[in-house]
Protein backbone atom coordinates (compact mmCIF):
# COMPACT_ATOMS: atom_id res chain seq x y z
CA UNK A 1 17.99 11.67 -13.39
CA UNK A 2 20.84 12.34 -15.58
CA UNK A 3 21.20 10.13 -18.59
CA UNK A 4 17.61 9.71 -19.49
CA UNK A 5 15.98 13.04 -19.52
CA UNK A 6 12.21 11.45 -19.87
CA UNK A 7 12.61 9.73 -17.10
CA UNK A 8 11.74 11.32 -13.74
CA UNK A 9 12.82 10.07 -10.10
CA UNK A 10 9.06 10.22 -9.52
CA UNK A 11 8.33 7.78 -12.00
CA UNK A 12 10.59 5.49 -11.72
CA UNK A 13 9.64 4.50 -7.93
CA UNK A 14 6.34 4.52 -8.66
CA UNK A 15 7.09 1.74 -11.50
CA UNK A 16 9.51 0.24 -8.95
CA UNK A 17 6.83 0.17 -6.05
CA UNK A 18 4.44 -1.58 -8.79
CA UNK A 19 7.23 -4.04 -9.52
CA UNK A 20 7.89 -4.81 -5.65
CA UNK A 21 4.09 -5.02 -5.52
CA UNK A 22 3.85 -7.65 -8.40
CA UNK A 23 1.89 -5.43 -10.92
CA UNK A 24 3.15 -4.43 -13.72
CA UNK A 25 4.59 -1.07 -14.34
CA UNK A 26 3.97 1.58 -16.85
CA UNK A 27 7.54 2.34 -17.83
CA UNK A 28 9.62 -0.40 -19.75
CA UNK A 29 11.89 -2.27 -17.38
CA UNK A 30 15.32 -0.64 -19.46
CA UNK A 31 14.16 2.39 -18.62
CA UNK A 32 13.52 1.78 -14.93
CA UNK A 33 17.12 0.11 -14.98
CA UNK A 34 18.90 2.62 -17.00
CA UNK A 35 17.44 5.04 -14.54
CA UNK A 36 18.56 3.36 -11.37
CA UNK A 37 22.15 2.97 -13.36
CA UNK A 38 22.58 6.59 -13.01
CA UNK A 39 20.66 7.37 -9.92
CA UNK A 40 22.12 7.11 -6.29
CA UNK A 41 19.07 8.32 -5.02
CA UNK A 42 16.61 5.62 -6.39
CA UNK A 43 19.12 2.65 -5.92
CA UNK A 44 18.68 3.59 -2.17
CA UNK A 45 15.31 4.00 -2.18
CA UNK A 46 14.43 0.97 -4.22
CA UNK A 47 16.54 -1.19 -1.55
CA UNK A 48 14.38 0.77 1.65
CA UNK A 49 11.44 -0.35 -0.17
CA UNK A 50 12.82 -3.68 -1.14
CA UNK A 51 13.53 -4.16 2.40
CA UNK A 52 9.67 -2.97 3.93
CA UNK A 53 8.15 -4.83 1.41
CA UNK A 54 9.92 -8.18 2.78
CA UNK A 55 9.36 -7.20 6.32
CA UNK A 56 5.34 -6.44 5.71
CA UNK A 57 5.15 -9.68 3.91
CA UNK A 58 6.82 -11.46 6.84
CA UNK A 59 3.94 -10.30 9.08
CA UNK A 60 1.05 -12.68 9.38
CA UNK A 61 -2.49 -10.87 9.26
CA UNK A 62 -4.31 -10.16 12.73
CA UNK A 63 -6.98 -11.62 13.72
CA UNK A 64 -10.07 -9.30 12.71
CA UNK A 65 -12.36 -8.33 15.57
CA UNK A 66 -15.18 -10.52 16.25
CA UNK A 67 -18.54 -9.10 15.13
CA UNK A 68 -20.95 -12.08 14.86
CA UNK A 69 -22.92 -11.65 18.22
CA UNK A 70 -22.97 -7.95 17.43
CA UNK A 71 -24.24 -8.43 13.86
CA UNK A 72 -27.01 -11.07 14.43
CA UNK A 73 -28.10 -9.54 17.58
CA UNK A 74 -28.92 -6.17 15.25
CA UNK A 75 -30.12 -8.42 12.39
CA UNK A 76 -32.75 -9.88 15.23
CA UNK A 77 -33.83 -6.65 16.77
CA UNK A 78 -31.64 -7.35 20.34
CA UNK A 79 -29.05 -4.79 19.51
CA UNK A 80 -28.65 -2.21 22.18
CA UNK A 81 -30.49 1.08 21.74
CA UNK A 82 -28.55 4.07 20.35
CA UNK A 83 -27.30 6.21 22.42
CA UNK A 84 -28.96 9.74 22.41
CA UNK A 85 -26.94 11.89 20.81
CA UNK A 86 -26.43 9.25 17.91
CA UNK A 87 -30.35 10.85 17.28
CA UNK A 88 -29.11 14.13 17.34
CA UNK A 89 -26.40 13.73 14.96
CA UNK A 90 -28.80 12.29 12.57
């Protein structure tokens, strides 16, 4: 960083991946700018992040796998027996 000496590249995307997160950061947002006014480096990387964020966001969650036979059936005493070297490991 050049005009701000407190302020390293470190922390300014870690305030900037809060931001694109929604949180709020630690570091006052005219800091974080004034840092990005004079860094090449973190203007790029704020837009790659900018970028993956949108992209993650834009992919609906998976189906989970479904446990619910597995789950009762060890609840109720049906579930398959261990296999033996789960007994050795334990």
């Amino acid at each position: 960083m050049r005009n701000d000496p407190g302020m390293r590249c470190e922390v300014t995307r870690e305030s900037l991946s809060a931001r694109l997160d929604g949180e709020r950061p630690d570091v006052l947002p005219q800091q974080i700018d004034a840092h990005l006014d004079s860094c090449r480096a973190c203007r790029n990387w704020l837009i790659d992040a900018a970028v993956q964020t949108r992209r993650l966001a834009s992919i609906p969650p998976g189906e989970g796998p479904d446990l619910v036979d597995k789950i009762l059936a060890s609840i109720h005493g049906d579930a398959p027996p261990r296999q033996r070297w789960m007994r050795v490991l334990r």
